[in-house]
PDB file of N, CA and C in Angstrom:
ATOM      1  N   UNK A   1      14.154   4.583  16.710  1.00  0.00           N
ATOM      2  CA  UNK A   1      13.020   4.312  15.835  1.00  0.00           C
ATOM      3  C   UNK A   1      12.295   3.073  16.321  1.00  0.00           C
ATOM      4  N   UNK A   2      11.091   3.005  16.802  1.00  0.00           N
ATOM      5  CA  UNK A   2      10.579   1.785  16.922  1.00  0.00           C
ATOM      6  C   UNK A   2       9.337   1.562  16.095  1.00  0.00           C
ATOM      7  N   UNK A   3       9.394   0.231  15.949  1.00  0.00           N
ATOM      8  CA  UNK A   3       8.853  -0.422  14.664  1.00  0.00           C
ATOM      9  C   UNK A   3       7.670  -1.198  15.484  1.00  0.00           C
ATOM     10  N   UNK A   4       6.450  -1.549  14.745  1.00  0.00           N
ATOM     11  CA  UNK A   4       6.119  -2.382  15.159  1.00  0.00           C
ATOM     12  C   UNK A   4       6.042  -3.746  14.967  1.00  0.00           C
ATOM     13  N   UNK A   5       5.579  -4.315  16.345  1.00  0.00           N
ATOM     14  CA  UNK A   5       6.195  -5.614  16.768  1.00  0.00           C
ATOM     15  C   UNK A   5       4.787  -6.472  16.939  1.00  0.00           C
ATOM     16  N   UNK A   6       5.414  -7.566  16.124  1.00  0.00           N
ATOM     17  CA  UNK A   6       3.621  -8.592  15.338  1.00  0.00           C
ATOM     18  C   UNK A   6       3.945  -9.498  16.283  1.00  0.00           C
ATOM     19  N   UNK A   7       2.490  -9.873  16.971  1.00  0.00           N
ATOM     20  CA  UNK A   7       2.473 -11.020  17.743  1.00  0.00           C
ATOM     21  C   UNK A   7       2.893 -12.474  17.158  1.00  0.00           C
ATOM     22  N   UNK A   8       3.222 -13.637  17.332  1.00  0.00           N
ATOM     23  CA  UNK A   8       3.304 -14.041  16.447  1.00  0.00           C
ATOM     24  C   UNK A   8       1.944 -15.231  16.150  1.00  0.00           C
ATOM     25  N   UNK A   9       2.449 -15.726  15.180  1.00  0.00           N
ATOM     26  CA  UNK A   9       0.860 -16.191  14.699  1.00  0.00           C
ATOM     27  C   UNK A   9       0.895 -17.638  15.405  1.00  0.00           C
ATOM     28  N   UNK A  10      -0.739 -18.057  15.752  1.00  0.00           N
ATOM     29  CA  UNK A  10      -1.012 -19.302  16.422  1.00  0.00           C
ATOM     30  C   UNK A  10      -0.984 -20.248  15.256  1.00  0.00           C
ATOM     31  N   UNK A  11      -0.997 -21.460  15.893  1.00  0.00           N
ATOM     32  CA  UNK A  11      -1.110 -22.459  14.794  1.00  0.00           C
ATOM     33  C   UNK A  11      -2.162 -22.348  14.151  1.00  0.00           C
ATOM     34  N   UNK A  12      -3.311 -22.274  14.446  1.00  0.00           N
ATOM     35  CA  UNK A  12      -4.541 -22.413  13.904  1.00  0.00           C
ATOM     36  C   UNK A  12      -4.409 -21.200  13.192  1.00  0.00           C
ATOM     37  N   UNK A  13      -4.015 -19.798  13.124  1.00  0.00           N
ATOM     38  CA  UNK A  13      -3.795 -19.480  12.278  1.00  0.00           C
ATOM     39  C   UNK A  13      -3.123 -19.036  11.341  1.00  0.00           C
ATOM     40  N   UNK A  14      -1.555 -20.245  10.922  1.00  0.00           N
ATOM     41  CA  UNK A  14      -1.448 -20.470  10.056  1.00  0.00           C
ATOM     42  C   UNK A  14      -1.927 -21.224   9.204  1.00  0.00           C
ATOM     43  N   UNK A  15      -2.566 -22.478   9.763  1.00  0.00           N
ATOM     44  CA  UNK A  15      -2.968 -23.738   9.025  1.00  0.00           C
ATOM     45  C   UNK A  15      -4.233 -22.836   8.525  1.00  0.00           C
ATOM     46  N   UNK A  16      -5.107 -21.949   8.752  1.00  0.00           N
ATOM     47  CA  UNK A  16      -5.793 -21.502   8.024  1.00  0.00           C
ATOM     48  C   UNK A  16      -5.348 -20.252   6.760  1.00  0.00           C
ATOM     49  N   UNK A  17      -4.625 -19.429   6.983  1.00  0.00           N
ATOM     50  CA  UNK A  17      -3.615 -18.843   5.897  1.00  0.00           C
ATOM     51  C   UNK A  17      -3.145 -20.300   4.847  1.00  0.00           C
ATOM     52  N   UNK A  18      -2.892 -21.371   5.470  1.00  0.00           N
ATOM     53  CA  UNK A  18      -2.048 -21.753   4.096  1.00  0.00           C
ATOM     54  C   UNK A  18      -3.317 -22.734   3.609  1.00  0.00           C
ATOM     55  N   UNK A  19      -4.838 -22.569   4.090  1.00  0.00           N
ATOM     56  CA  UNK A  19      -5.619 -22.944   3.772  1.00  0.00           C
ATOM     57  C   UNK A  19      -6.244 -22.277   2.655  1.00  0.00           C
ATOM     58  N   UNK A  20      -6.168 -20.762   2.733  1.00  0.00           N
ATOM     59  CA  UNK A  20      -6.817 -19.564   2.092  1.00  0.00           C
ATOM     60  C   UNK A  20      -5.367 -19.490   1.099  1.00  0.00           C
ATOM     61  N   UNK A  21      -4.290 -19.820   1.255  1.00  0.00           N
ATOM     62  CA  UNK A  21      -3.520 -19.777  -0.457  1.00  0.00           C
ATOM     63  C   UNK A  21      -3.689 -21.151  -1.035  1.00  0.00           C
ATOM     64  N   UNK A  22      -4.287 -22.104  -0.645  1.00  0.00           N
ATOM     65  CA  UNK A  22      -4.199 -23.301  -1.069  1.00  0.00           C
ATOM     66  C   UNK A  22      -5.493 -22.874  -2.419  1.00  0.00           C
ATOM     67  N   UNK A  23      -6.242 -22.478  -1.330  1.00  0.00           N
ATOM     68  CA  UNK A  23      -7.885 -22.002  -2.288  1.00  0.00           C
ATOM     69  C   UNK A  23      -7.456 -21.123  -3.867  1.00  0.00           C
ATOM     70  N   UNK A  24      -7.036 -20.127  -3.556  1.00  0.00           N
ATOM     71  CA  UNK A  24      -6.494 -19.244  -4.281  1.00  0.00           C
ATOM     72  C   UNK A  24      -5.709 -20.006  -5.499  1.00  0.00           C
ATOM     73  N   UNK A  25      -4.824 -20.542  -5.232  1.00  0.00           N
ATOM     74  CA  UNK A  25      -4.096 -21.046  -6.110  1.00  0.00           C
ATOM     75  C   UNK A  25      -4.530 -22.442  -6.811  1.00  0.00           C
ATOM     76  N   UNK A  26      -5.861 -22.807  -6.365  1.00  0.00           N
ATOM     77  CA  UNK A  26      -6.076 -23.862  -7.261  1.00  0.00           C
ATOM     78  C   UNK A  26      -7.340 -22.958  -7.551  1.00  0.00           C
ATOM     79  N   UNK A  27      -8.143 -21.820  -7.616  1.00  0.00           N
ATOM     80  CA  UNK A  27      -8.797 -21.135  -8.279  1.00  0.00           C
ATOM     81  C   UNK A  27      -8.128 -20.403  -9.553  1.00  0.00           C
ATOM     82  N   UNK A  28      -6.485 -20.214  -9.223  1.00  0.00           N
ATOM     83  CA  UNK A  28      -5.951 -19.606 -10.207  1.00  0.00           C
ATOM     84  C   UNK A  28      -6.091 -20.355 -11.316  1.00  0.00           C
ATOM     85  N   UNK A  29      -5.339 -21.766 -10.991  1.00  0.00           N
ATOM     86  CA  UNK A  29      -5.120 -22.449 -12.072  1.00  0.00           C
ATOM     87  C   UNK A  29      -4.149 -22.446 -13.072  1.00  0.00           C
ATOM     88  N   UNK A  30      -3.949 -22.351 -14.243  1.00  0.00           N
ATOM     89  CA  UNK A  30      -3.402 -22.222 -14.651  1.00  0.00           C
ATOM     90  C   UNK A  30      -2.506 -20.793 -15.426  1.00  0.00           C
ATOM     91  N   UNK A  31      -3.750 -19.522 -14.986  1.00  0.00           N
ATOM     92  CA  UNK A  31      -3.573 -18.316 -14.998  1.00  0.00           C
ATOM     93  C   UNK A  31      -2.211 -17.859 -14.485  1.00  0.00           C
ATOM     94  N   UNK A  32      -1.829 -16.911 -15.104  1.00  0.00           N
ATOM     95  CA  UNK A  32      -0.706 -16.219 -14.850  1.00  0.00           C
ATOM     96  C   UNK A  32      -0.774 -15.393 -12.655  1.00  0.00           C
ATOM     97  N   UNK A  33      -0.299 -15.973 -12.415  1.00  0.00           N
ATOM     98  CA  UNK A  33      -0.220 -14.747 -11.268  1.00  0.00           C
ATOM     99  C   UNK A  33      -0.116 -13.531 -11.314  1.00  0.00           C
ATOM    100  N   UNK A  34       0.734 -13.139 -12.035  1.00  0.00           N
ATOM    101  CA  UNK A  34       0.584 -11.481 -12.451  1.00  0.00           C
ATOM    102  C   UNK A  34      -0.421 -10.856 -13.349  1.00  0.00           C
ATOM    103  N   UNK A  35      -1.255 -12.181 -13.884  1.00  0.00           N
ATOM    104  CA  UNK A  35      -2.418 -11.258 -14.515  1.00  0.00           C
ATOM    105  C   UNK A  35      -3.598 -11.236 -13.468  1.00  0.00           C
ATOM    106  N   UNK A  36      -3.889 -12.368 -12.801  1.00  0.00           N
ATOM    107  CA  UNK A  36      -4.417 -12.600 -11.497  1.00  0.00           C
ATOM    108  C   UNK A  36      -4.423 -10.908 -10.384  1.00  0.00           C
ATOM    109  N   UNK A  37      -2.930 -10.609  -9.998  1.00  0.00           N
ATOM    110  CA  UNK A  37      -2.619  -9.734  -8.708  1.00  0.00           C
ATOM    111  C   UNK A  37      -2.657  -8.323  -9.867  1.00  0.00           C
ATOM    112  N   UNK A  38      -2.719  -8.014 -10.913  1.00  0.00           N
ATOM    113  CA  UNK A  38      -3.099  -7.163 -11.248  1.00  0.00           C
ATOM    114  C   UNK A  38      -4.773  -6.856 -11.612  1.00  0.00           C
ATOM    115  N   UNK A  39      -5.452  -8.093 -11.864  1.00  0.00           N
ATOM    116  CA  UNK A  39      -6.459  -7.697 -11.617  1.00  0.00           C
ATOM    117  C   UNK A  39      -7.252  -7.616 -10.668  1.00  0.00           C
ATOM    118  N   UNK A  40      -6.731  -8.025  -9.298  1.00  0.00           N
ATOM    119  CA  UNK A  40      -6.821  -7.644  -8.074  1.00  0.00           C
ATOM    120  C   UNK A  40      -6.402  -6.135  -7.419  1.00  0.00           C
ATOM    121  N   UNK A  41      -5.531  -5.862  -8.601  1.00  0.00           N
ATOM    122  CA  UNK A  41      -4.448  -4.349  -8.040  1.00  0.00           C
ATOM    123  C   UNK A  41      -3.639  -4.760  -6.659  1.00  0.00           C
ATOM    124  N   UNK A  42      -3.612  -6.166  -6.866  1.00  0.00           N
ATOM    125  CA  UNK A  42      -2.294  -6.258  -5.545  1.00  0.00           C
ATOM    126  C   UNK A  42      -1.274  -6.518  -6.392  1.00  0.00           C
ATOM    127  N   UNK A  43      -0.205  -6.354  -5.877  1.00  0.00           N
ATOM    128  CA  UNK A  43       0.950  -6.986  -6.560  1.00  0.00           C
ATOM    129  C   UNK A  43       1.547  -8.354  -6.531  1.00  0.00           C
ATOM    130  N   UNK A  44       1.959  -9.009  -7.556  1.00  0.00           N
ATOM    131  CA  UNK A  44       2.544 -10.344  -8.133  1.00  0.00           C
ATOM    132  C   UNK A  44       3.143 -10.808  -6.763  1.00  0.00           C
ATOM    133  N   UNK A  45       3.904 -10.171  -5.980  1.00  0.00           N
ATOM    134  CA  UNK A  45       4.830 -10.889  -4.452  1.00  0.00           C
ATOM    135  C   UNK A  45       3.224 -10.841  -3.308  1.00  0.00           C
ATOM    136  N   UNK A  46       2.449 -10.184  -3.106  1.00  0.00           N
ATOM    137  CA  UNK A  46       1.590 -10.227  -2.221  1.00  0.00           C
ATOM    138  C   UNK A  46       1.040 -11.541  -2.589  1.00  0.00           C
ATOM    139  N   UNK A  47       0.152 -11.312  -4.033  1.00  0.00           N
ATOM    140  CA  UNK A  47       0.066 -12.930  -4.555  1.00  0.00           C
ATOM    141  C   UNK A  47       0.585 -14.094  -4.139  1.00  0.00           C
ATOM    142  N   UNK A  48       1.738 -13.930  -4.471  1.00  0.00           N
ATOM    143  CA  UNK A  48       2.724 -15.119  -3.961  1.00  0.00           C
ATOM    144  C   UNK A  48       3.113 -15.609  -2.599  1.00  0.00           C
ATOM    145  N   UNK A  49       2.955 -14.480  -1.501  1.00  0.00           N
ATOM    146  CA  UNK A  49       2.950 -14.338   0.062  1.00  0.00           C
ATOM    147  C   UNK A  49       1.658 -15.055   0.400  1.00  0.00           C
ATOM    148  N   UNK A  50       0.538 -14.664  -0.214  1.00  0.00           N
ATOM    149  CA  UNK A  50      -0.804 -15.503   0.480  1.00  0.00           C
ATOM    150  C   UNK A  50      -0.735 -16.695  -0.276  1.00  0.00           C
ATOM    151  N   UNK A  51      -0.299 -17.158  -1.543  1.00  0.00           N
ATOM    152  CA  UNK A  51      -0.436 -18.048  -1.736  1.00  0.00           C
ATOM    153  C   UNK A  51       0.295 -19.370  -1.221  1.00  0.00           C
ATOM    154  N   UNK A  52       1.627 -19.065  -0.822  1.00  0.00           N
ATOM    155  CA  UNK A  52       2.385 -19.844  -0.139  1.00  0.00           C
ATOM    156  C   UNK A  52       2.223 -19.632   1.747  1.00  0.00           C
ATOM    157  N   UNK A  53       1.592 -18.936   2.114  1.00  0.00           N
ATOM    158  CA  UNK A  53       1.420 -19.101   3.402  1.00  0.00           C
ATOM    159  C   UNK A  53       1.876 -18.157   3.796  1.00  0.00           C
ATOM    160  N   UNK A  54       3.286 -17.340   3.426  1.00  0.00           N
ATOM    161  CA  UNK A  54       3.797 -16.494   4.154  1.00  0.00           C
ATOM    162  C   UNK A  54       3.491 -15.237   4.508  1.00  0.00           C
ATOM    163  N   UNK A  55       1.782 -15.328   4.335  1.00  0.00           N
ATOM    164  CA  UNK A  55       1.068 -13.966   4.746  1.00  0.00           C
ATOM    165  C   UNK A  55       0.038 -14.446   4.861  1.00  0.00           C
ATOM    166  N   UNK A  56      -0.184 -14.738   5.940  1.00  0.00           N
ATOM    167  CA  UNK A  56      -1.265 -16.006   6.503  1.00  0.00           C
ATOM    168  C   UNK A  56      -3.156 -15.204   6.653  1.00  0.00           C
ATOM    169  N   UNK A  57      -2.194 -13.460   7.055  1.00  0.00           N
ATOM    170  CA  UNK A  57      -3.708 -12.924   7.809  1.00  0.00           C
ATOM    171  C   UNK A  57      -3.611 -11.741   7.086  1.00  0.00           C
ATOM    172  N   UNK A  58      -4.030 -11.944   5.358  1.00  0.00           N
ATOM    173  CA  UNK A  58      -3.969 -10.625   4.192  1.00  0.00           C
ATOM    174  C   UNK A  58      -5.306  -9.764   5.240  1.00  0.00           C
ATOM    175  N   UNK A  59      -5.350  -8.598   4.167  1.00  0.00           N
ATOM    176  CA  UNK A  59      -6.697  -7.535   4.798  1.00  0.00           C
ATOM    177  C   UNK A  59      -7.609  -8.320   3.956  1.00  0.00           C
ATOM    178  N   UNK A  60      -9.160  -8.059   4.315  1.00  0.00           N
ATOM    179  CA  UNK A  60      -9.719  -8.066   4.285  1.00  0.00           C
ATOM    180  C   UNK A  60     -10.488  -7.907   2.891  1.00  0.00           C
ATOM    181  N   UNK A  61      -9.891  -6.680   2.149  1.00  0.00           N
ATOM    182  CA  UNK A  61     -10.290  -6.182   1.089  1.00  0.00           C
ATOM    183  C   UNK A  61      -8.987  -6.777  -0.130  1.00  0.00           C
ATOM    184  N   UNK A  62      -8.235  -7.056   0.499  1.00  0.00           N
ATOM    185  CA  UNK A  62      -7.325  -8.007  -0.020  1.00  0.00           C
ATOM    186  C   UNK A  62      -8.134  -8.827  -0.444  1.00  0.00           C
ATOM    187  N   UNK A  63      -8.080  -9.660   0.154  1.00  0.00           N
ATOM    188  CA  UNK A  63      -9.045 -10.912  -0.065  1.00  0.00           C
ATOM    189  C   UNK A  63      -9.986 -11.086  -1.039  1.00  0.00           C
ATOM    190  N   UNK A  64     -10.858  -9.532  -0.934  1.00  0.00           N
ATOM    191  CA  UNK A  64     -12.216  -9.757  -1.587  1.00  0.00           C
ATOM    192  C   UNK A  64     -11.771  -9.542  -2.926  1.00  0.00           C
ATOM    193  N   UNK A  65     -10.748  -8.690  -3.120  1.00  0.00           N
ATOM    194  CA  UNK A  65     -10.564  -8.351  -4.703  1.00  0.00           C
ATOM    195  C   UNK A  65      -9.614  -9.790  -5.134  1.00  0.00           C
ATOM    196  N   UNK A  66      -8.815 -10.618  -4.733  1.00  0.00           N
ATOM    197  CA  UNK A  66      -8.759 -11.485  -5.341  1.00  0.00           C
ATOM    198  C   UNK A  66      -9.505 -12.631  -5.283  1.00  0.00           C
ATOM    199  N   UNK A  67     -10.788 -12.690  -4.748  1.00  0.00           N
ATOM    200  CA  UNK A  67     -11.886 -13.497  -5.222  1.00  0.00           C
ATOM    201  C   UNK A  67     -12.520 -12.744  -6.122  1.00  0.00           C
ATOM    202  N   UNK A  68     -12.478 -11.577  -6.325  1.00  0.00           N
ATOM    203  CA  UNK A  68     -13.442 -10.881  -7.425  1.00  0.00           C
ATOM    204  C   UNK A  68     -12.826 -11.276  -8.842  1.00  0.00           C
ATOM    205  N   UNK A  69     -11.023 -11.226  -8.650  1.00  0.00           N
ATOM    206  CA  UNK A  69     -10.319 -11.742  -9.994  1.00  0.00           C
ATOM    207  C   UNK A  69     -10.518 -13.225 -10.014  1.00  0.00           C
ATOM    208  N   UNK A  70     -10.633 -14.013  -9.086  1.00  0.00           N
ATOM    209  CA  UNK A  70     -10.993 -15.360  -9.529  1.00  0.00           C
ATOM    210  C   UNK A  70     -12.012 -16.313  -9.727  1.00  0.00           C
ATOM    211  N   UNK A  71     -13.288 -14.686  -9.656  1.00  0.00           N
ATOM    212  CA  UNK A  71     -14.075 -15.870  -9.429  1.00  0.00           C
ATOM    213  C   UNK A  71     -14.637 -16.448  -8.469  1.00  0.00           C
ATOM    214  N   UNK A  72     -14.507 -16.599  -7.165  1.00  0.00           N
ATOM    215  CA  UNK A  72     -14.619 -16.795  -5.847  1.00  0.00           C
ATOM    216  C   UNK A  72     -15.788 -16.442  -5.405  1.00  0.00           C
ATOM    217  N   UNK A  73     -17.004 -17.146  -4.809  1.00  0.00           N
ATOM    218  CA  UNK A  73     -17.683 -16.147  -3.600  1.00  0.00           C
ATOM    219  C   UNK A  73     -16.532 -16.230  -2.463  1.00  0.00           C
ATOM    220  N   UNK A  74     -17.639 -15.114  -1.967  1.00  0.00           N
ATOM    221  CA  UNK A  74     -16.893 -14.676  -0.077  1.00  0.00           C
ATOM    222  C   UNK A  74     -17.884 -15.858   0.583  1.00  0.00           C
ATOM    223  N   UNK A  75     -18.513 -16.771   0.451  1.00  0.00           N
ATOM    224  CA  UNK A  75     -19.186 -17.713   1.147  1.00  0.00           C
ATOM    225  C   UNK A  75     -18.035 -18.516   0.625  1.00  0.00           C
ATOM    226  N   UNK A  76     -17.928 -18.931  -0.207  1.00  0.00           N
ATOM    227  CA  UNK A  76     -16.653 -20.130  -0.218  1.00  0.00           C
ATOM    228  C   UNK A  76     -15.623 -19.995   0.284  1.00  0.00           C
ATOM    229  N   UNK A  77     -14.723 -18.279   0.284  1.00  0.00           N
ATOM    230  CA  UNK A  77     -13.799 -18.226   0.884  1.00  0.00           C
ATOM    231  C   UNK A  77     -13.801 -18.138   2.470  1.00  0.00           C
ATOM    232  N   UNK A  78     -15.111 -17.925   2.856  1.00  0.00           N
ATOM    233  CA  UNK A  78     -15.391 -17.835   4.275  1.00  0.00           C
ATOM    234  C   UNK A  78     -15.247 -19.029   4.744  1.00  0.00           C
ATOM    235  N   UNK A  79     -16.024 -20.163   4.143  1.00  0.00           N
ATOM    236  CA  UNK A  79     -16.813 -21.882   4.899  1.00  0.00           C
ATOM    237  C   UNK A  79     -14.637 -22.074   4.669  1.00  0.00           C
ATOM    238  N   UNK A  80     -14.111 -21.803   3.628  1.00  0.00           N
ATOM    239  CA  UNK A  80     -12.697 -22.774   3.534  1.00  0.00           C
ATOM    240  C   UNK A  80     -11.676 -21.721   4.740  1.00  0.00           C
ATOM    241  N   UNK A  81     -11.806 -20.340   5.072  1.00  0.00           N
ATOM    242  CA  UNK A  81     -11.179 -19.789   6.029  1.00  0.00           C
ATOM    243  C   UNK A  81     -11.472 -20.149   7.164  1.00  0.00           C
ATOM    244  N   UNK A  82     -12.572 -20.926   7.814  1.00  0.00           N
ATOM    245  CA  UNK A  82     -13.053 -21.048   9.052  1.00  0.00           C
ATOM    246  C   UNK A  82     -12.140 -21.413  10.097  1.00  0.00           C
ATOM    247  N   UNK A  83     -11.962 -21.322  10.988  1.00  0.00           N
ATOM    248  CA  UNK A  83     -11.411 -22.079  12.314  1.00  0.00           C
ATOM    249  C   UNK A  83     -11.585 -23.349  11.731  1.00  0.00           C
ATOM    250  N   UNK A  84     -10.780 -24.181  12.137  1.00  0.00           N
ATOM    251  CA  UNK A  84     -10.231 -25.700  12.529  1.00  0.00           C
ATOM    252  C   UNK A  84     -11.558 -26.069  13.642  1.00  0.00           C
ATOM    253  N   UNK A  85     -11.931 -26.882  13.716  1.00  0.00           N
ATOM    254  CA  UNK A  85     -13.044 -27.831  14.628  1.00  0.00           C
ATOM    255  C   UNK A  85     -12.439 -27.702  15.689  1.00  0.00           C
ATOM    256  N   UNK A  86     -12.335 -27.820  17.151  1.00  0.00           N
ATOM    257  CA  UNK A  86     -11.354 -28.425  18.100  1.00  0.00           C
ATOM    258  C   UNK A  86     -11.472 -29.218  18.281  1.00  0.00           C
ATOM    259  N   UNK A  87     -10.568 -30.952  18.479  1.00  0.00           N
ATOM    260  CA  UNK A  87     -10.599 -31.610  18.832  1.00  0.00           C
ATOM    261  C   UNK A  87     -11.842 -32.334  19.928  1.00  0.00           C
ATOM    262  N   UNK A  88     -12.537 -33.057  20.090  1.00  0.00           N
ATOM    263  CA  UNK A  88     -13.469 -33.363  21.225  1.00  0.00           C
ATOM    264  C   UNK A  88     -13.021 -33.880  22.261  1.00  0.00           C
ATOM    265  N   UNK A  89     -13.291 -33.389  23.310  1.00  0.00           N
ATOM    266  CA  UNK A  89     -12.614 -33.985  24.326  1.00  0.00           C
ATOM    267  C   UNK A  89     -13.265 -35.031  25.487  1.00  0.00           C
ATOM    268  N   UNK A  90     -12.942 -35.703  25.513  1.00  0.00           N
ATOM    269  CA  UNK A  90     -13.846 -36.944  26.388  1.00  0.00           C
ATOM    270  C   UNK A  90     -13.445 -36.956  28.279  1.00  0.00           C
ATOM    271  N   UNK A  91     -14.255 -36.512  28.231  1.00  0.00           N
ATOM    272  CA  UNK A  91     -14.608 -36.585  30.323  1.00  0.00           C
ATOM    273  C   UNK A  91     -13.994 -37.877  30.679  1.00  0.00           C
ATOM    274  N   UNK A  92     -13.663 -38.287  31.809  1.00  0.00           N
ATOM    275  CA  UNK A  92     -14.027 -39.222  32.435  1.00  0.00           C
ATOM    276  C   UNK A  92     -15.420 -39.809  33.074  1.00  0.00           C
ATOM    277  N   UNK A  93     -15.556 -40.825  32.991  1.00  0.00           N
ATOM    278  CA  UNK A  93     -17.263 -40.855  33.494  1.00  0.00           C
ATOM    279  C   UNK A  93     -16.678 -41.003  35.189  1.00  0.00           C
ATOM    280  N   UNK A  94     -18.122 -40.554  35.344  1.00  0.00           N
ATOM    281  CA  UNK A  94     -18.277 -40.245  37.310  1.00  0.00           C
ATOM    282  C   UNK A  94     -19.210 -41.227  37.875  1.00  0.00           C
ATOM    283  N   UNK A  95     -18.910 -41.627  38.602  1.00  0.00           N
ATOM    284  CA  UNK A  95     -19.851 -42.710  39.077  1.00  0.00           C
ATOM    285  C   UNK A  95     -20.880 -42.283  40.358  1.00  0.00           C
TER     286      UNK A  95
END
């Protein structure tokens, strides 16, 4: 039986997964999670997987229905999902 086999994830994108449950969960607030992932129609552990990080890269439509339960634009969840800046990197000067 072979299964498939997940690349594994770069840094940049985890630090953005636990960026996108950070969002989530202070949109929740004080709301129940399970009233939250049901009105998303995901379930209470998926909830809990993006919100703690450990499902860094949900679908797509994932996503949108639990900004639809919280409230969320997809412009906010987009500008806070973005790539990380890269660092700038400085040349040496040439003479």
């Amino acid at each position: 039986m072979g299964g498939m086999v997940r690349t594994p994830l770069t840094p940049a994108e985890r630090e953005r997964g636990e960026r996108l449950g950070r969002l989530l969960r202070e949109a929740r607030g004080g709301r129940s999670m399970t009233v939250i992932a049901a009105a998303a129609g995901v379930s209470a552990e998926t909830l809990r997987k993006i919100e703690t990080g450990r499902a860094p890269t949900p679908a797509f439509f994932t996503v949108a229905a639990l900004a639809d339960a919280l409230g969320l634009s997809m412009d906010r969840l987009a500008v806070a999902c973005e790539p990380a800046p890269l660092p700038a990197v400085t040349l040496p000067a040439t003479a």
